[in-house]
N, C-alpha and C. Protein backbone atom coordinates (compact mmCIF):
# COMPACT_ATOMS: atom_id res chain seq x y z
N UNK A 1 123.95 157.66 56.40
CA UNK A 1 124.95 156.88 55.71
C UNK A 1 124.26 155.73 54.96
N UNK A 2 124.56 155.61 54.03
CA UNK A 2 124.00 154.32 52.66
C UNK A 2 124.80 152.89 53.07
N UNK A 3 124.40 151.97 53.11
CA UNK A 3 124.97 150.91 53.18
C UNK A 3 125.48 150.29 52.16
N UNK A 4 124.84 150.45 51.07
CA UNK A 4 124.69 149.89 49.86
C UNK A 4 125.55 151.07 48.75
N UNK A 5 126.50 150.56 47.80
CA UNK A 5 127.20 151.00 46.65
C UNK A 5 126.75 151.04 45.67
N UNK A 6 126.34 152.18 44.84
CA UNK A 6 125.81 151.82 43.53
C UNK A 6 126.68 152.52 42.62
N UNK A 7 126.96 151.48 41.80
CA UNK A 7 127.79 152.45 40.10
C UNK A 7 126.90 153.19 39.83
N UNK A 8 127.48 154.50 38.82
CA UNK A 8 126.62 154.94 38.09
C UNK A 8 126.22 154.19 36.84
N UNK A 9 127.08 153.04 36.64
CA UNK A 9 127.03 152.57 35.38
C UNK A 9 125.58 151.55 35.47
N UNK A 10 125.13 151.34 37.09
CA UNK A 10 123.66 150.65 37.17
C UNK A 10 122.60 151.22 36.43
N UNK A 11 121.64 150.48 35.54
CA UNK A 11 120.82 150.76 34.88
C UNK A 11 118.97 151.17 35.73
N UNK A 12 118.81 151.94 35.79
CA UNK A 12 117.36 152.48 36.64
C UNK A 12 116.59 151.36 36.10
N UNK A 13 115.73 150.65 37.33
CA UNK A 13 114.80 149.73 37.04
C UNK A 13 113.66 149.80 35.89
N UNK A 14 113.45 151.52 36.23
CA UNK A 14 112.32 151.98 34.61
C UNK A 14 112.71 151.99 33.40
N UNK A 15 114.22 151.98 33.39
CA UNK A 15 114.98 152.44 32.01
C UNK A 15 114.52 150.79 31.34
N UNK A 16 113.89 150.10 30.36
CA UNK A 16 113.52 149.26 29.81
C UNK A 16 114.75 149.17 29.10
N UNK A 17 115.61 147.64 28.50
CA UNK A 17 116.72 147.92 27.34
C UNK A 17 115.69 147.22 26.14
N UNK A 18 116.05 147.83 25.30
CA UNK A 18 115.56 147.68 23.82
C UNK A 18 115.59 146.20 23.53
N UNK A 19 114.44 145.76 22.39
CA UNK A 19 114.29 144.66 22.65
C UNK A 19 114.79 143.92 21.18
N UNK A 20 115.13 145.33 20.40
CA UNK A 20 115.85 144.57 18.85
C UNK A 20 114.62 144.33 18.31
N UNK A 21 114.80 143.21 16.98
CA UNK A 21 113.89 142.94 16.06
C UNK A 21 113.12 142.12 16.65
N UNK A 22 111.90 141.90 16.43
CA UNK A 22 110.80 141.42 16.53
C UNK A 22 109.94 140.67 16.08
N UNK A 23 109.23 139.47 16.20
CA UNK A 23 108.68 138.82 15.47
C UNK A 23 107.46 139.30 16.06
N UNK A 24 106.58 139.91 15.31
CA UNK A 24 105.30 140.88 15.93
C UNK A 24 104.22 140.15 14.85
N UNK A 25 102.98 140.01 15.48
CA UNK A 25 102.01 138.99 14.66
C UNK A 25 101.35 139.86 14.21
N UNK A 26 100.47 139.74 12.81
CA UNK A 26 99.83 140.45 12.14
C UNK A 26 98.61 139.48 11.70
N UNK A 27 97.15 140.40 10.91
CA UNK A 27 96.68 139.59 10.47
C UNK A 27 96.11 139.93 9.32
N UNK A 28 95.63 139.11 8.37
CA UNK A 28 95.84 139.75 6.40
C UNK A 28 94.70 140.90 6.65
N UNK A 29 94.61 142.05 6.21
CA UNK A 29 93.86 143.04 5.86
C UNK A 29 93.87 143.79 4.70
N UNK A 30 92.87 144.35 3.65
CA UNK A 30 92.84 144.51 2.52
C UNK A 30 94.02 145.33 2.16
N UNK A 31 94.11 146.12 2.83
CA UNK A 31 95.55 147.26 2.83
C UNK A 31 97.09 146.79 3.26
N UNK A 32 96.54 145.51 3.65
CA UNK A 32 98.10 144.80 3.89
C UNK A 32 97.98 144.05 5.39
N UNK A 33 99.34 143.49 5.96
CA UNK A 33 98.88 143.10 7.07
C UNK A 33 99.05 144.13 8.58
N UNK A 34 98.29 143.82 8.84
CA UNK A 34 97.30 144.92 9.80
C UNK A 34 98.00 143.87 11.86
N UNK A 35 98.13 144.38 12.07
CA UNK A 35 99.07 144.52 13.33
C UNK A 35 97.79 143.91 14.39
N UNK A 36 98.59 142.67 15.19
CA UNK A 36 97.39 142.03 15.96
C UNK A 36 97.67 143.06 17.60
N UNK A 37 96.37 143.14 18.11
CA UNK A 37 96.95 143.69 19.77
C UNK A 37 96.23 142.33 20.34
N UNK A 38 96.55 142.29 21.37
CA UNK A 38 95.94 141.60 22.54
C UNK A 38 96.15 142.08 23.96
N UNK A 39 95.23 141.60 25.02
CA UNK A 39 94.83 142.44 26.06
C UNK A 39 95.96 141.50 27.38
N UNK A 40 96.00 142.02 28.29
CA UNK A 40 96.71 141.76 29.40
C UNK A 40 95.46 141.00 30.29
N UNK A 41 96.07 140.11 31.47
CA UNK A 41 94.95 139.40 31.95
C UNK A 41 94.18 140.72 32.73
N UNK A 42 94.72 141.71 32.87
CA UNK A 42 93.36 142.77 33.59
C UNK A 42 92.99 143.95 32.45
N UNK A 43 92.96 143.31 31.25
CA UNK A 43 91.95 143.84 30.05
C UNK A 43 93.05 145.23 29.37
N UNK A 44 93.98 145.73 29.82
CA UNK A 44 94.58 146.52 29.15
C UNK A 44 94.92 146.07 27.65
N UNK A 45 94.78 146.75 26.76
CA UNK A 45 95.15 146.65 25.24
C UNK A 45 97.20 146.61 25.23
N UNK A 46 97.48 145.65 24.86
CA UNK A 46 99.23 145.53 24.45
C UNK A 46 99.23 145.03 23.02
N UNK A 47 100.24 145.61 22.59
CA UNK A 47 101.30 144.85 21.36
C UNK A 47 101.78 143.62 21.62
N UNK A 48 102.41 142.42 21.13
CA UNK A 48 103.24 142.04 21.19
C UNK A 48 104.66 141.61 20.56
N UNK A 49 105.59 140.93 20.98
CA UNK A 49 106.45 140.90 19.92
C UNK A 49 107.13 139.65 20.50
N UNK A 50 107.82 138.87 20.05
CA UNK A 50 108.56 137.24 20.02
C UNK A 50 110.32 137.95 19.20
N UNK A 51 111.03 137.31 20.46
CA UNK A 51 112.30 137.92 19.81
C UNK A 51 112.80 136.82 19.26
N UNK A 52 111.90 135.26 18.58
CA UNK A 52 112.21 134.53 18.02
C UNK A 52 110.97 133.74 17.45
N UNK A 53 111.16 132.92 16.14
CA UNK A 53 110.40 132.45 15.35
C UNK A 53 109.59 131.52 16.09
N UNK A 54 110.11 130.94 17.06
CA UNK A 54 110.32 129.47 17.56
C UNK A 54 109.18 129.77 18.66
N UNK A 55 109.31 130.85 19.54
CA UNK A 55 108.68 131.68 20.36
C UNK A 55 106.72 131.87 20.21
N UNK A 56 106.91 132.33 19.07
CA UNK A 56 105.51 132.89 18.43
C UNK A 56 104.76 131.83 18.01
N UNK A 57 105.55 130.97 17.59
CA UNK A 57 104.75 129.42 17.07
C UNK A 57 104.16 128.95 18.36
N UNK A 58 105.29 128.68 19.35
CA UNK A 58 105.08 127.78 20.56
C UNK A 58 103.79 128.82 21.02
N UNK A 59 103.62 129.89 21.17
CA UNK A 59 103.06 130.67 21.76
C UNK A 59 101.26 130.81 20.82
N UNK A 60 101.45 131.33 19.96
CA UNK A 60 100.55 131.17 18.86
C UNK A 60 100.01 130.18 18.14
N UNK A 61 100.71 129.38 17.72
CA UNK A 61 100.59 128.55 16.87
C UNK A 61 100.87 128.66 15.56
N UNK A 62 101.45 127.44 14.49
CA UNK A 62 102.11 127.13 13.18
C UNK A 62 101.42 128.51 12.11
N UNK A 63 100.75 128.60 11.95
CA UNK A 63 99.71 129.13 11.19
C UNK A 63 99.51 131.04 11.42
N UNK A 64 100.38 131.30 12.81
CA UNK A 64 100.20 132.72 12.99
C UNK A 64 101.04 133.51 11.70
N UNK A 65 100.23 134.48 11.01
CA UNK A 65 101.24 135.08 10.17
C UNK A 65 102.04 136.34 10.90
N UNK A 66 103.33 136.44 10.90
CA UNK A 66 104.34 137.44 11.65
C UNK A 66 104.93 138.38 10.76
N UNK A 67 105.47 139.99 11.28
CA UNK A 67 106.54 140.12 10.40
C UNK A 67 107.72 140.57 10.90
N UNK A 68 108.55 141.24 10.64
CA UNK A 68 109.70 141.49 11.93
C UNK A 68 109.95 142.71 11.41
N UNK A 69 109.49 143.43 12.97
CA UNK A 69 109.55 145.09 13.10
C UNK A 69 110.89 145.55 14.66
N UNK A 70 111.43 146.60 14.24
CA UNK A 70 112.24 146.65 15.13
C UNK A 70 111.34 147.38 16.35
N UNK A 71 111.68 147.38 17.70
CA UNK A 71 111.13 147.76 18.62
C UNK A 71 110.27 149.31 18.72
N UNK A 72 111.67 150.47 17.95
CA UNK A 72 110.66 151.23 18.21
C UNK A 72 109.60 151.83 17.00
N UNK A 73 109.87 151.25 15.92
CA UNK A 73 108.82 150.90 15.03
C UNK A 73 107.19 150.79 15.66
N UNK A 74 107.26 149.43 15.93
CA UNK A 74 106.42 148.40 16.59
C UNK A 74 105.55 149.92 17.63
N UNK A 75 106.00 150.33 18.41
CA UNK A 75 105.93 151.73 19.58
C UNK A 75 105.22 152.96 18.33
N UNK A 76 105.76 153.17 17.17
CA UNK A 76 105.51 154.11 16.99
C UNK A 76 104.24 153.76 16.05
N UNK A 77 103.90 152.40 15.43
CA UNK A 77 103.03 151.88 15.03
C UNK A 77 101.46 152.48 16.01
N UNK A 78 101.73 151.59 17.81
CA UNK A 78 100.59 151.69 18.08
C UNK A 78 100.69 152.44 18.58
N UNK A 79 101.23 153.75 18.96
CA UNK A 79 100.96 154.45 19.89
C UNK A 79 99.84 155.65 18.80
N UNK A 80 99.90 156.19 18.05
CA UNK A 80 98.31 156.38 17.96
C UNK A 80 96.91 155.57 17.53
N UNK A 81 96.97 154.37 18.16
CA UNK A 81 95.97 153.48 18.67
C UNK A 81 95.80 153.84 20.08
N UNK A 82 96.84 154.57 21.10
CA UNK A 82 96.63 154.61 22.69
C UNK A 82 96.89 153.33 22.69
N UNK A 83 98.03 152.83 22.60
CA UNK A 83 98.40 151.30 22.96
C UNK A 83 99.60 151.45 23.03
N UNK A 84 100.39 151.78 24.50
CA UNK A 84 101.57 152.29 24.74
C UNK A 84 102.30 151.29 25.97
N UNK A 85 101.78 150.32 25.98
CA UNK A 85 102.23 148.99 26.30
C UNK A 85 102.90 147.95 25.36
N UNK A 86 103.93 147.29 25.64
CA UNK A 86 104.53 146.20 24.46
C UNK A 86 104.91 145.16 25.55
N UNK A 87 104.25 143.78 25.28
CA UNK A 87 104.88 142.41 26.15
C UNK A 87 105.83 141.87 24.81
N UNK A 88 107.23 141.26 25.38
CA UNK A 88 107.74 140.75 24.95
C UNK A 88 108.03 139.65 25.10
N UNK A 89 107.93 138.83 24.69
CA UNK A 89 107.95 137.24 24.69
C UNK A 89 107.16 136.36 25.48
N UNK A 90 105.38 136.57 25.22
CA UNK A 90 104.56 136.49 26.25
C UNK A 90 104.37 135.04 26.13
N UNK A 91 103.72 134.38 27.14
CA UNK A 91 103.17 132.73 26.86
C UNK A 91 101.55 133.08 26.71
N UNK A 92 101.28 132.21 26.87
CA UNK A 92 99.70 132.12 26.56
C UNK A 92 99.31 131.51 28.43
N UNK A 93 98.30 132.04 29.20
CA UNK A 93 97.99 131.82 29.75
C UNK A 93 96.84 131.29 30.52
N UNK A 94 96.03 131.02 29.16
CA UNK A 94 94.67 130.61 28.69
C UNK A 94 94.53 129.36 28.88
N UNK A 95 93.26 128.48 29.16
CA UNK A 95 93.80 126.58 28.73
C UNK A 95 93.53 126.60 27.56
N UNK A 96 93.89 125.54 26.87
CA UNK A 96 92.83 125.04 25.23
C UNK A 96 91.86 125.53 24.78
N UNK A 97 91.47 125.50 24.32
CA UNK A 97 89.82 125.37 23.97
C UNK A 97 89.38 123.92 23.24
N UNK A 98 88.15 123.58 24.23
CA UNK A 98 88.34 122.36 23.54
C UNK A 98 86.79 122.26 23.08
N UNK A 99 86.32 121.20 22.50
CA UNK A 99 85.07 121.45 21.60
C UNK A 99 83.85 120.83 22.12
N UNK A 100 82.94 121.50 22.64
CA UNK A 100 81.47 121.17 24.08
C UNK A 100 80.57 120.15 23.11
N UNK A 101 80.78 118.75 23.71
CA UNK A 101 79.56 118.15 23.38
C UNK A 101 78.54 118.18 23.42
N UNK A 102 77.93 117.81 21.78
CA UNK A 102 76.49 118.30 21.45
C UNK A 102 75.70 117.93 23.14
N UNK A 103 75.41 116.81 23.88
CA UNK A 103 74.83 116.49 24.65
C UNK A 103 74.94 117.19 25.57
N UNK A 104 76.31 117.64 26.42
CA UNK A 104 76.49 118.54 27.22
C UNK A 104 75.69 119.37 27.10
N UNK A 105 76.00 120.49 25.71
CA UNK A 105 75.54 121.92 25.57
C UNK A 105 73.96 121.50 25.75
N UNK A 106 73.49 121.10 25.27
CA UNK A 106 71.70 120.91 26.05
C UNK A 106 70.97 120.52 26.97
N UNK A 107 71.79 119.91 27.70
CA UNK A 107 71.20 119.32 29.52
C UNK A 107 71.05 121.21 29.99
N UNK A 108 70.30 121.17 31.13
CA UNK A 108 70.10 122.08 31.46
C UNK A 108 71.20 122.30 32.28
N UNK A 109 71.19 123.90 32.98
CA UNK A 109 72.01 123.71 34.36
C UNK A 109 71.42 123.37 35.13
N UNK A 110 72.43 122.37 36.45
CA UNK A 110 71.84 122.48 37.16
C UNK A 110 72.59 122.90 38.20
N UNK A 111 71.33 123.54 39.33
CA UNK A 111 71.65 124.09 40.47
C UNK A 111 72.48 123.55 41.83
N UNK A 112 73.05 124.36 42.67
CA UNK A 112 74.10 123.26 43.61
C UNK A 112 73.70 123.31 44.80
């Protein structure tokens, strides 16, 4: 006996819902703009996409050029790259980068 009630109208945890239009980053290439990937923190190759302007800036920065592709576009883009992963509305999980003083970078290491 089940304890638990489920509609059929419940959606299967794998069933993903569509994610609509996309603000997906690109970057200028002679043939036009050419579709950025980036990797997951355990090195897998992904797409991404920002389901807002506001998103991609905060995330990217002012200067990222975007264009807006609908979801399964975006899918049918990379999937013959073998890039059959898409994050949607990722943060950046990186720190700064910030800029190594000349003095630093030439002391040696030292040992602990």
């Amino acid at each position: 006996m089940c304890l638990f009630s489920y509609d059929d109208d419940d959606p299967d945890p794998d069933e993903q819902a569509r994610a609509g239009l996309l603000y997906v980053p690109v970057r200028p290439a002679a043939a036009g703009p050419a579709l950025r990937m980036f990797r997951t923190p355990l090195g897998e190759r992904t797409a991404v996409g920002f389901t807002g302007l506001a998103l991609l800036t905060a995330t990217l920065g002012a200067g990222q050029p975007a264009i807006r592709l609908a979801e399964p576009a975006l899918r049918s883009l990379t999937e013959p790259l073998g890039v059959d992963r898409l994050v949607v509305d990722p943060v950046l999980s990186a720190p700064a980068v910030t800029a190594v003083r000349a003095s630093t970078a030439e002391e040696p290491a030292r040992a602990l």
